[in-house]
PDB file of N, CA and C in Angstrom:
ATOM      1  N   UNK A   1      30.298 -10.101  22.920  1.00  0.00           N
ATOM      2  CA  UNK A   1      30.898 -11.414  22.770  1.00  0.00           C
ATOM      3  C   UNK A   1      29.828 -12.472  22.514  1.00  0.00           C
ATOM      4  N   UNK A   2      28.715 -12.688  23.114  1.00  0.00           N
ATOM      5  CA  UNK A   2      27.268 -13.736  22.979  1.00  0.00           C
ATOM      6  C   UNK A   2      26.900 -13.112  21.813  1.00  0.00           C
ATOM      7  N   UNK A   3      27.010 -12.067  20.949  1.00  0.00           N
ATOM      8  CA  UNK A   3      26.334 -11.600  19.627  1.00  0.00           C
ATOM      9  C   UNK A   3      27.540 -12.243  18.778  1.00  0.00           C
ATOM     10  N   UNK A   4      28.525 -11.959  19.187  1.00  0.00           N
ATOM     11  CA  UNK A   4      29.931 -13.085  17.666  1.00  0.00           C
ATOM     12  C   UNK A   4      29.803 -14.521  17.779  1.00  0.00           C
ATOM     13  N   UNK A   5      29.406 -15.002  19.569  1.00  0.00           N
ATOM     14  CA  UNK A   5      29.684 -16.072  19.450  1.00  0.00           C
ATOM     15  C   UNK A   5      28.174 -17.171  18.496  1.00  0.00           C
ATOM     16  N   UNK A   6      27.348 -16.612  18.983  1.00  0.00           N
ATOM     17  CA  UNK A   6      25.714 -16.741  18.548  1.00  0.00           C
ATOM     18  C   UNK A   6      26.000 -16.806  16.902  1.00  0.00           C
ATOM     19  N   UNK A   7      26.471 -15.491  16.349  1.00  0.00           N
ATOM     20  CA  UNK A   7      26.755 -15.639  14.819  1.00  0.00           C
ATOM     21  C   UNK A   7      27.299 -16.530  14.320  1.00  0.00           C
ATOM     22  N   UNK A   8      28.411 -17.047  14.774  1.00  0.00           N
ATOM     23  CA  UNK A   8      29.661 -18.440  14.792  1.00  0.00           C
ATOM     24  C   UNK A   8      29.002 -19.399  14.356  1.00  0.00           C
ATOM     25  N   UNK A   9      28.193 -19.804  15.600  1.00  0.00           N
ATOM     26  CA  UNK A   9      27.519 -20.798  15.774  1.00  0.00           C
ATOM     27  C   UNK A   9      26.761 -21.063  14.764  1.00  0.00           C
ATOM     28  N   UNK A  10      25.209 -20.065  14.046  1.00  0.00           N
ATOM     29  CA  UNK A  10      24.521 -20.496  13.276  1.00  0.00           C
ATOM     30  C   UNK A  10      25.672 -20.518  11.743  1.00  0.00           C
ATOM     31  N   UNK A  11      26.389 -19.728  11.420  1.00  0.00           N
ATOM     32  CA  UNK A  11      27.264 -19.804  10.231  1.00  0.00           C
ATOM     33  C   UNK A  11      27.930 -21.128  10.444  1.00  0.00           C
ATOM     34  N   UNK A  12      28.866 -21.713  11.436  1.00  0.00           N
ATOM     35  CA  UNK A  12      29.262 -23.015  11.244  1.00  0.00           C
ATOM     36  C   UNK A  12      28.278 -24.402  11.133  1.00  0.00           C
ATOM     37  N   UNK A  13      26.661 -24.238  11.733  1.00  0.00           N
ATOM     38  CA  UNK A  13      26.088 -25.136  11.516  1.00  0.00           C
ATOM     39  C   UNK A  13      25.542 -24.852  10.061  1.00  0.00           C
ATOM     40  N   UNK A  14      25.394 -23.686   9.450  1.00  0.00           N
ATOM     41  CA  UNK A  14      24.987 -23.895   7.994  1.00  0.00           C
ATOM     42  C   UNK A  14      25.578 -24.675   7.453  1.00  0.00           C
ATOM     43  N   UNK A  15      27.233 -24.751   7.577  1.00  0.00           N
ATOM     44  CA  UNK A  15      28.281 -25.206   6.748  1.00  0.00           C
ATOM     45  C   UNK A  15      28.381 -27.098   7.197  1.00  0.00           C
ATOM     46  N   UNK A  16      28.271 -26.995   8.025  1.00  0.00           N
ATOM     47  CA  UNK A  16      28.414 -27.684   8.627  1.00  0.00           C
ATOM     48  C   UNK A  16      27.587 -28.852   8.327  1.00  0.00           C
ATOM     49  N   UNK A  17      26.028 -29.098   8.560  1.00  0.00           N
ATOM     50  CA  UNK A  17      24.692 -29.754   8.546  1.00  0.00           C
ATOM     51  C   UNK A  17      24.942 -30.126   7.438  1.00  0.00           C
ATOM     52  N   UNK A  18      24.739 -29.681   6.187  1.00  0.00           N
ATOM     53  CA  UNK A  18      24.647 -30.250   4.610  1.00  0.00           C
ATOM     54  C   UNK A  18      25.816 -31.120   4.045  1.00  0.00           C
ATOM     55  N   UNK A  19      27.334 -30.490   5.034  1.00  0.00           N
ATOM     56  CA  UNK A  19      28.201 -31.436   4.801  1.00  0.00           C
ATOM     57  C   UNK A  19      28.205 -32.751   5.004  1.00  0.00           C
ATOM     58  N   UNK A  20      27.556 -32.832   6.316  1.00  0.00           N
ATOM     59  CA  UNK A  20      27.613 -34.146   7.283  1.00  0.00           C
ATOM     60  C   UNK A  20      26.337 -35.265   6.152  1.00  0.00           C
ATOM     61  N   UNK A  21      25.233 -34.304   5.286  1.00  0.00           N
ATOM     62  CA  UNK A  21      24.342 -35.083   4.703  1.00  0.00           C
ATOM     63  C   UNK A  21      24.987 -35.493   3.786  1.00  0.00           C
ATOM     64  N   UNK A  22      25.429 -34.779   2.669  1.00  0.00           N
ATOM     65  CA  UNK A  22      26.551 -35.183   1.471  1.00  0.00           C
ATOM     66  C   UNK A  22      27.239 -36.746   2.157  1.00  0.00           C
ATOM     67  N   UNK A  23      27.569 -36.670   3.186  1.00  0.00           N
ATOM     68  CA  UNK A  23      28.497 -37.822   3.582  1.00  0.00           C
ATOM     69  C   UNK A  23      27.663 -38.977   3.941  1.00  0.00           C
ATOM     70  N   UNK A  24      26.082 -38.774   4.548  1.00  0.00           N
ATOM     71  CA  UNK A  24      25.811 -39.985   4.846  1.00  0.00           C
ATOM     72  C   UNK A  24      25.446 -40.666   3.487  1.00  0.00           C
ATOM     73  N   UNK A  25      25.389 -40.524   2.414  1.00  0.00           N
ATOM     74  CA  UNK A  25      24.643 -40.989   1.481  1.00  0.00           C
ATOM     75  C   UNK A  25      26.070 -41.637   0.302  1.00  0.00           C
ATOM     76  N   UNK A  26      26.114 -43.352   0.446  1.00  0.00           N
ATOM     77  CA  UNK A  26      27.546 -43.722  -0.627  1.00  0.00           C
ATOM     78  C   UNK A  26      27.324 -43.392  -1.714  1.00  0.00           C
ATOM     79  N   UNK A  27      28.051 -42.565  -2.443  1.00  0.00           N
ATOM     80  CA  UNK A  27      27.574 -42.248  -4.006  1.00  0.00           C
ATOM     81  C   UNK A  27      27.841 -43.698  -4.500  1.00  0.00           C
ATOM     82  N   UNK A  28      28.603 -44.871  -4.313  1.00  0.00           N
ATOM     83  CA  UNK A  28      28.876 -45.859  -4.716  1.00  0.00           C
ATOM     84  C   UNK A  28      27.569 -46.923  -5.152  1.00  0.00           C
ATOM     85  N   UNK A  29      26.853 -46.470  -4.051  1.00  0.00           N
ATOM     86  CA  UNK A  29      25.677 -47.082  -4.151  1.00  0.00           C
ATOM     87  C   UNK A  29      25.053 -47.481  -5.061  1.00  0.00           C
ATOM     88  N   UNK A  30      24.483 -48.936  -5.703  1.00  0.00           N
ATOM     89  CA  UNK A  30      23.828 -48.666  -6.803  1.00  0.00           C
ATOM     90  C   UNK A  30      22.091 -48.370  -6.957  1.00  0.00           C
ATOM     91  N   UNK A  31      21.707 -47.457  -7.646  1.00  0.00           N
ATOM     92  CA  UNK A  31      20.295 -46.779  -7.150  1.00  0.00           C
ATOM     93  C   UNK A  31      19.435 -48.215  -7.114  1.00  0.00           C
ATOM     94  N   UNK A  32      18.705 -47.889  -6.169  1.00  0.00           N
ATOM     95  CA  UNK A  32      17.118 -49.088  -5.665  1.00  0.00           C
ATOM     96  C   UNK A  32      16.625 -49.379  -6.492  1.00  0.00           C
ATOM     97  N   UNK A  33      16.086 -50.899  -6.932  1.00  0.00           N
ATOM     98  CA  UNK A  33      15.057 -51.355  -7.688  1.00  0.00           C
ATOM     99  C   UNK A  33      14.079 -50.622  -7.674  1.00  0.00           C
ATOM    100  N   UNK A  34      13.237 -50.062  -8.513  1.00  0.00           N
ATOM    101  CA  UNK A  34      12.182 -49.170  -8.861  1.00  0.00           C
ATOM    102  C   UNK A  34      11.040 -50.329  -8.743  1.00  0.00           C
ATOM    103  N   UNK A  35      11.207 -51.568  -8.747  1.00  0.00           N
ATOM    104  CA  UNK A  35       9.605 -52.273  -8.635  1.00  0.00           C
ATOM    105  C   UNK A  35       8.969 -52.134  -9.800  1.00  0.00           C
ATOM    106  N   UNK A  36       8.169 -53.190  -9.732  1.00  0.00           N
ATOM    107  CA  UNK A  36       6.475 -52.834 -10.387  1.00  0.00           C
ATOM    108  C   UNK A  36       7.004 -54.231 -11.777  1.00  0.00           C
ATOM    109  N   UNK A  37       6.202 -53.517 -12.895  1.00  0.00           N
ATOM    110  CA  UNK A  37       6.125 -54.557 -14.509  1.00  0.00           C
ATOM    111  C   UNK A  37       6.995 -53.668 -15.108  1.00  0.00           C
ATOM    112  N   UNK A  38       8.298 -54.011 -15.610  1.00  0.00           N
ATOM    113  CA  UNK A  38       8.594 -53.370 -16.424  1.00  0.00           C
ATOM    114  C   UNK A  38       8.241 -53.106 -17.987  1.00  0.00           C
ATOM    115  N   UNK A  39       7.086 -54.059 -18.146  1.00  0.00           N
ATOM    116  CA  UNK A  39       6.452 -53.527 -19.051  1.00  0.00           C
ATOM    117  C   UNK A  39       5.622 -52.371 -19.542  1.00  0.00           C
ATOM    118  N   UNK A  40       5.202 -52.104 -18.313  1.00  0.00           N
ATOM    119  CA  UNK A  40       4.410 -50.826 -18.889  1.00  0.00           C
ATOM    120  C   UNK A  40       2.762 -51.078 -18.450  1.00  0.00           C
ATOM    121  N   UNK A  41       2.717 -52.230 -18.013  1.00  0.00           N
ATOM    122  CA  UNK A  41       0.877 -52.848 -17.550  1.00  0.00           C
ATOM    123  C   UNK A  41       0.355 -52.183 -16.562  1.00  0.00           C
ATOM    124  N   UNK A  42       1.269 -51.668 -15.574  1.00  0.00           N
ATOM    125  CA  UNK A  42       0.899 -51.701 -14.460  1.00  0.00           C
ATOM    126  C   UNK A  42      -0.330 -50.146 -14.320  1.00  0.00           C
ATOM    127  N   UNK A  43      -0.478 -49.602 -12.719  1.00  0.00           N
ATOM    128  CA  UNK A  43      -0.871 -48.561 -12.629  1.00  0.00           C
ATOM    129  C   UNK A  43       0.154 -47.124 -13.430  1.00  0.00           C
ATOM    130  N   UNK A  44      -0.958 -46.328 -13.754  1.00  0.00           N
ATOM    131  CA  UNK A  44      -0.558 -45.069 -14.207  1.00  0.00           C
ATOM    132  C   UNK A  44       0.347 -44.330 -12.693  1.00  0.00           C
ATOM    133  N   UNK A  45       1.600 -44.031 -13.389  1.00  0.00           N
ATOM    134  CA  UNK A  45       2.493 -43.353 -12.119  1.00  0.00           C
ATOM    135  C   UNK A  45       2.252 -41.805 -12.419  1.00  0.00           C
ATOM    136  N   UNK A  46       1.998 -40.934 -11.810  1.00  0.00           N
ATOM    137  CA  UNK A  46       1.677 -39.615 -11.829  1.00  0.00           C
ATOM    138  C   UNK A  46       1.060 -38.642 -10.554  1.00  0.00           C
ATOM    139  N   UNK A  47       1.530 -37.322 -11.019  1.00  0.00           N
ATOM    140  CA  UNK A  47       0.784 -37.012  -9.966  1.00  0.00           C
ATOM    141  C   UNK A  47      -0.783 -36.190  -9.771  1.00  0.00           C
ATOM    142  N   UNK A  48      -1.355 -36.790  -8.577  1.00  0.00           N
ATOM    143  CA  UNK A  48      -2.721 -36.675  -8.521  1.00  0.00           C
ATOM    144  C   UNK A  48      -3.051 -34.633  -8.620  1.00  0.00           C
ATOM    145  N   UNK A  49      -4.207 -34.553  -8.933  1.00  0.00           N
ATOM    146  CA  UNK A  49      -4.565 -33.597  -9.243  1.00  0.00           C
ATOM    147  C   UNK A  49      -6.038 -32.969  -8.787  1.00  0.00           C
ATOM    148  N   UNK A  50      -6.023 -33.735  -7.688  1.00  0.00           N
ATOM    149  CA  UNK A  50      -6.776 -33.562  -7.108  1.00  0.00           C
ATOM    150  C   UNK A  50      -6.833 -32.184  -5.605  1.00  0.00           C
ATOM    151  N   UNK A  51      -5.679 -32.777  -5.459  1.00  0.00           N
ATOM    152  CA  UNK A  51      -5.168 -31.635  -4.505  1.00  0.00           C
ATOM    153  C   UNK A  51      -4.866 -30.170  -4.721  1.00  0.00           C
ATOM    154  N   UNK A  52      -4.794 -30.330  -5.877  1.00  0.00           N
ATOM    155  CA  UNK A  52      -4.267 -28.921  -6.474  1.00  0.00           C
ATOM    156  C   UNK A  52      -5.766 -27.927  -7.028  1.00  0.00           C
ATOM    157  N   UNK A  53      -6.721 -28.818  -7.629  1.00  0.00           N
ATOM    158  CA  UNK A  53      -8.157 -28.629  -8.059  1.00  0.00           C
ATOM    159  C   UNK A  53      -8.305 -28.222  -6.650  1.00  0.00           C
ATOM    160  N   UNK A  54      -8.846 -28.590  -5.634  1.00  0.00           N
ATOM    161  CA  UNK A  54      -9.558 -27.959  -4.487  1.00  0.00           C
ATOM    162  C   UNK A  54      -8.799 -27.131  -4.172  1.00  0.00           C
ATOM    163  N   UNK A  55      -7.295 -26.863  -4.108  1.00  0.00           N
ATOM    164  CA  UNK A  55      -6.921 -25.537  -3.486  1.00  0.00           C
ATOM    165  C   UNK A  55      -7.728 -24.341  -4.390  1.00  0.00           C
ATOM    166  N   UNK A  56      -7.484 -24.631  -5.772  1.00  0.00           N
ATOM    167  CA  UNK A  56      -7.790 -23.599  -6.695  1.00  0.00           C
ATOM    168  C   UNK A  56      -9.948 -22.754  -6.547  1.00  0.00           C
ATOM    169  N   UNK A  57     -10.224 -23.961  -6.240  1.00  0.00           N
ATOM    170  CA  UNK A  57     -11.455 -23.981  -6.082  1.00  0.00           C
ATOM    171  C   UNK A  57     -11.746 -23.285  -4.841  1.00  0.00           C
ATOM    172  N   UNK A  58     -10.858 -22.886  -3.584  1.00  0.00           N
ATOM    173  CA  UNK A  58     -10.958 -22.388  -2.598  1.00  0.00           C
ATOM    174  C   UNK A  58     -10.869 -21.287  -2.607  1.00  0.00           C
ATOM    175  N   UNK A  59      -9.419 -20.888  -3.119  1.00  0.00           N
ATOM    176  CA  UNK A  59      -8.724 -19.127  -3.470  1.00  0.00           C
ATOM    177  C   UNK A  59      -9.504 -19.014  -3.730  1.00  0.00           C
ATOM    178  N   UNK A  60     -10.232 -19.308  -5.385  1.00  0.00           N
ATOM    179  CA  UNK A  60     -11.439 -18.775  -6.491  1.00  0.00           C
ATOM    180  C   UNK A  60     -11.932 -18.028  -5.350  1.00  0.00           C
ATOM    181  N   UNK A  61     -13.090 -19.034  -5.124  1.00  0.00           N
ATOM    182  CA  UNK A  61     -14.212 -18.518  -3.924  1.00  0.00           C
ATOM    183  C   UNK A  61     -13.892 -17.557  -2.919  1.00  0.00           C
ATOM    184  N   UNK A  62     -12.762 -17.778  -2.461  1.00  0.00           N
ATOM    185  CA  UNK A  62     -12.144 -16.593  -1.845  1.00  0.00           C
ATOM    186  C   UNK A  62     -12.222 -15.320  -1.841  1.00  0.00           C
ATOM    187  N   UNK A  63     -11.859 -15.309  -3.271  1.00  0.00           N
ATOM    188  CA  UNK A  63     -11.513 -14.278  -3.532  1.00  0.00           C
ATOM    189  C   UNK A  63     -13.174 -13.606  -4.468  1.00  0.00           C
ATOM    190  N   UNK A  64     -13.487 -14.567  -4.822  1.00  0.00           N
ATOM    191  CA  UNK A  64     -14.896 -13.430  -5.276  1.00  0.00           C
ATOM    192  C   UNK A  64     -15.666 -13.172  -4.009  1.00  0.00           C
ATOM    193  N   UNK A  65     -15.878 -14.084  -3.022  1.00  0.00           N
ATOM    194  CA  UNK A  65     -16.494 -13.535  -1.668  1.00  0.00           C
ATOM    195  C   UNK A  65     -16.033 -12.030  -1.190  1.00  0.00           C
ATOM    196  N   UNK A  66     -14.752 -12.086  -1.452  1.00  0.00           N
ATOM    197  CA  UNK A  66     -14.044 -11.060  -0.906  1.00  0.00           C
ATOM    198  C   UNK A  66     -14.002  -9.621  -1.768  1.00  0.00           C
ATOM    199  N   UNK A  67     -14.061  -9.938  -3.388  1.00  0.00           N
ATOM    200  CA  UNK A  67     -14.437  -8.990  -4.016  1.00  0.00           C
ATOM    201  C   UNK A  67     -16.286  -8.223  -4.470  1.00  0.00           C
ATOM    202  N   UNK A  68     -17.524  -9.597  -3.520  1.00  0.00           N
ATOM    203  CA  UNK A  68     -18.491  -8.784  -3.432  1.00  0.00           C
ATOM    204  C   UNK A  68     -18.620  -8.443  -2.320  1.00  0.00           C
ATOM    205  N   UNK A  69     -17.815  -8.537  -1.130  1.00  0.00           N
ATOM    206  CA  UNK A  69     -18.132  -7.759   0.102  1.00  0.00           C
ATOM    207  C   UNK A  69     -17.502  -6.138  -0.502  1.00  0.00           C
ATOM    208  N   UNK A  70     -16.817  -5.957  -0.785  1.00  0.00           N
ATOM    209  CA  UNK A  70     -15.600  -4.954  -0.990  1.00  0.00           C
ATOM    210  C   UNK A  70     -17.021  -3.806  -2.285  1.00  0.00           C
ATOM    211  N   UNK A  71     -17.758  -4.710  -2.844  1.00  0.00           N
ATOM    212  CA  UNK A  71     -18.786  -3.949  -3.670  1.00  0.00           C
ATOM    213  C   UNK A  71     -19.564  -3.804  -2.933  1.00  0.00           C
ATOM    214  N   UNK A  72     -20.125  -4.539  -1.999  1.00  0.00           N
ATOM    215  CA  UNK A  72     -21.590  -3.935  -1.285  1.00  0.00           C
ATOM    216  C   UNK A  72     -21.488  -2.886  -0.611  1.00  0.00           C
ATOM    217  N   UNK A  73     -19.840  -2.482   0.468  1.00  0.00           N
ATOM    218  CA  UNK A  73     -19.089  -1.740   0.961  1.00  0.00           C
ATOM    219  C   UNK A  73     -19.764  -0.628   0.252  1.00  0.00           C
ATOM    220  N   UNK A  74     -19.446  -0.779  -0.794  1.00  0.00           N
ATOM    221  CA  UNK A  74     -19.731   0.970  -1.479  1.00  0.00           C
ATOM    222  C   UNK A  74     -20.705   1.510  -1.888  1.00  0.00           C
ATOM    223  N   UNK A  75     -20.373   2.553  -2.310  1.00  0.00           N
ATOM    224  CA  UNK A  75     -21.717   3.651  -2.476  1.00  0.00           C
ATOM    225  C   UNK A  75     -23.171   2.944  -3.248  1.00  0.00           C
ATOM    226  N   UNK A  76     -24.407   2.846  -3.520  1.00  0.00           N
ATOM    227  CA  UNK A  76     -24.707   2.334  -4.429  1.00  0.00           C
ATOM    228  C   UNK A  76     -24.735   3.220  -5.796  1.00  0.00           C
ATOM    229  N   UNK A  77     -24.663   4.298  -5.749  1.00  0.00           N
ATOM    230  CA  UNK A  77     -24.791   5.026  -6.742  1.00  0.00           C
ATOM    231  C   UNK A  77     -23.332   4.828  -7.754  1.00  0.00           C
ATOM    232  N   UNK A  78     -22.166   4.717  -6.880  1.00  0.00           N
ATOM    233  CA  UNK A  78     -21.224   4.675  -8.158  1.00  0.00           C
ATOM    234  C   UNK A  78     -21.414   3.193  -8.244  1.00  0.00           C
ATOM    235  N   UNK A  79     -22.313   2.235  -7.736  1.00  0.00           N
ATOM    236  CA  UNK A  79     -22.142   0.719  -8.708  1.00  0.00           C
ATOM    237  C   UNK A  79     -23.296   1.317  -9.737  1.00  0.00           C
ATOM    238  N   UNK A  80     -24.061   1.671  -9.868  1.00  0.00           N
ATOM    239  CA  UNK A  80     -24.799   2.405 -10.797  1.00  0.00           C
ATOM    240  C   UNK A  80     -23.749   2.902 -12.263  1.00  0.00           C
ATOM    241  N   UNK A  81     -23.079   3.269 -11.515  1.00  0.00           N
ATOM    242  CA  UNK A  81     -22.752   4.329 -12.777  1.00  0.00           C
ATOM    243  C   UNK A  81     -20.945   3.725 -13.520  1.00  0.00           C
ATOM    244  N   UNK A  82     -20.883   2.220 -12.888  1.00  0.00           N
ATOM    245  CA  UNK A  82     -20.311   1.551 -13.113  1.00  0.00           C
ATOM    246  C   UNK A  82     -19.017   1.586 -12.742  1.00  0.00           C
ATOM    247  N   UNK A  83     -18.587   2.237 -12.061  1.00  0.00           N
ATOM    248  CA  UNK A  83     -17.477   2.611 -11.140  1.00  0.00           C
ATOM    249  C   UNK A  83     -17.161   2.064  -9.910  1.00  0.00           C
ATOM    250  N   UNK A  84     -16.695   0.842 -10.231  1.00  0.00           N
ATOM    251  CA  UNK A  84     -16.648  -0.253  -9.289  1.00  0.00           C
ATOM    252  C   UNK A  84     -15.687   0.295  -8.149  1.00  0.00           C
ATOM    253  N   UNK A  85     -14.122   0.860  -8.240  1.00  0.00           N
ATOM    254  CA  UNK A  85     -13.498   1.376  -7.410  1.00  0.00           C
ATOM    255  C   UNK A  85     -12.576   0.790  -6.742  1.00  0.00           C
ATOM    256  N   UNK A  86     -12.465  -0.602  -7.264  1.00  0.00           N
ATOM    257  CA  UNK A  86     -11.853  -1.575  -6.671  1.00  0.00           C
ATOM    258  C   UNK A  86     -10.358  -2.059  -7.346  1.00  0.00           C
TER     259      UNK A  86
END
């Protein structure tokens, strides 16, 4: 009975939660002043790319750290003979 009722529960709050959001929001509404020059003077709107550069710059490194430990690991003779193994 606590295993149907437990199930109930999270299935009616799925249904449930997203409904109640749909409702707080008046579709009547008319959307917010966006601000700024509508000319076009102002700052460049976009998104920064900065954040995304250092993740990439991290994995990278990551991952070659991780692919010359994984070579020193091995034999030296098959890095010799070019048989990386990896």
């Amino acid at each position: 009975m606590k295993r149907y009722f437990l199930r109930f529960t999270i299935i009616l709050s799925l249904l449930v939660i997203p409904a109640l959001y749909s409702l707080a929001d008046n579709p009547d509404s008319p959307p917010p002043d966006p601000g700024g020059d509508p000319t076009g003077g102002g700052t460049p709107v976009g998104a920064p790319i900065d954040n995304g550069t250092a993740i990439l710059l991290v994995l990278g490194t990551c991952y070659g750290t991780w692919k010359l430990y994984n070579l020193r690991k091995q034999d030296p003779d098959k890095i010799r003979q070019g048989d990386d193994g990896v």
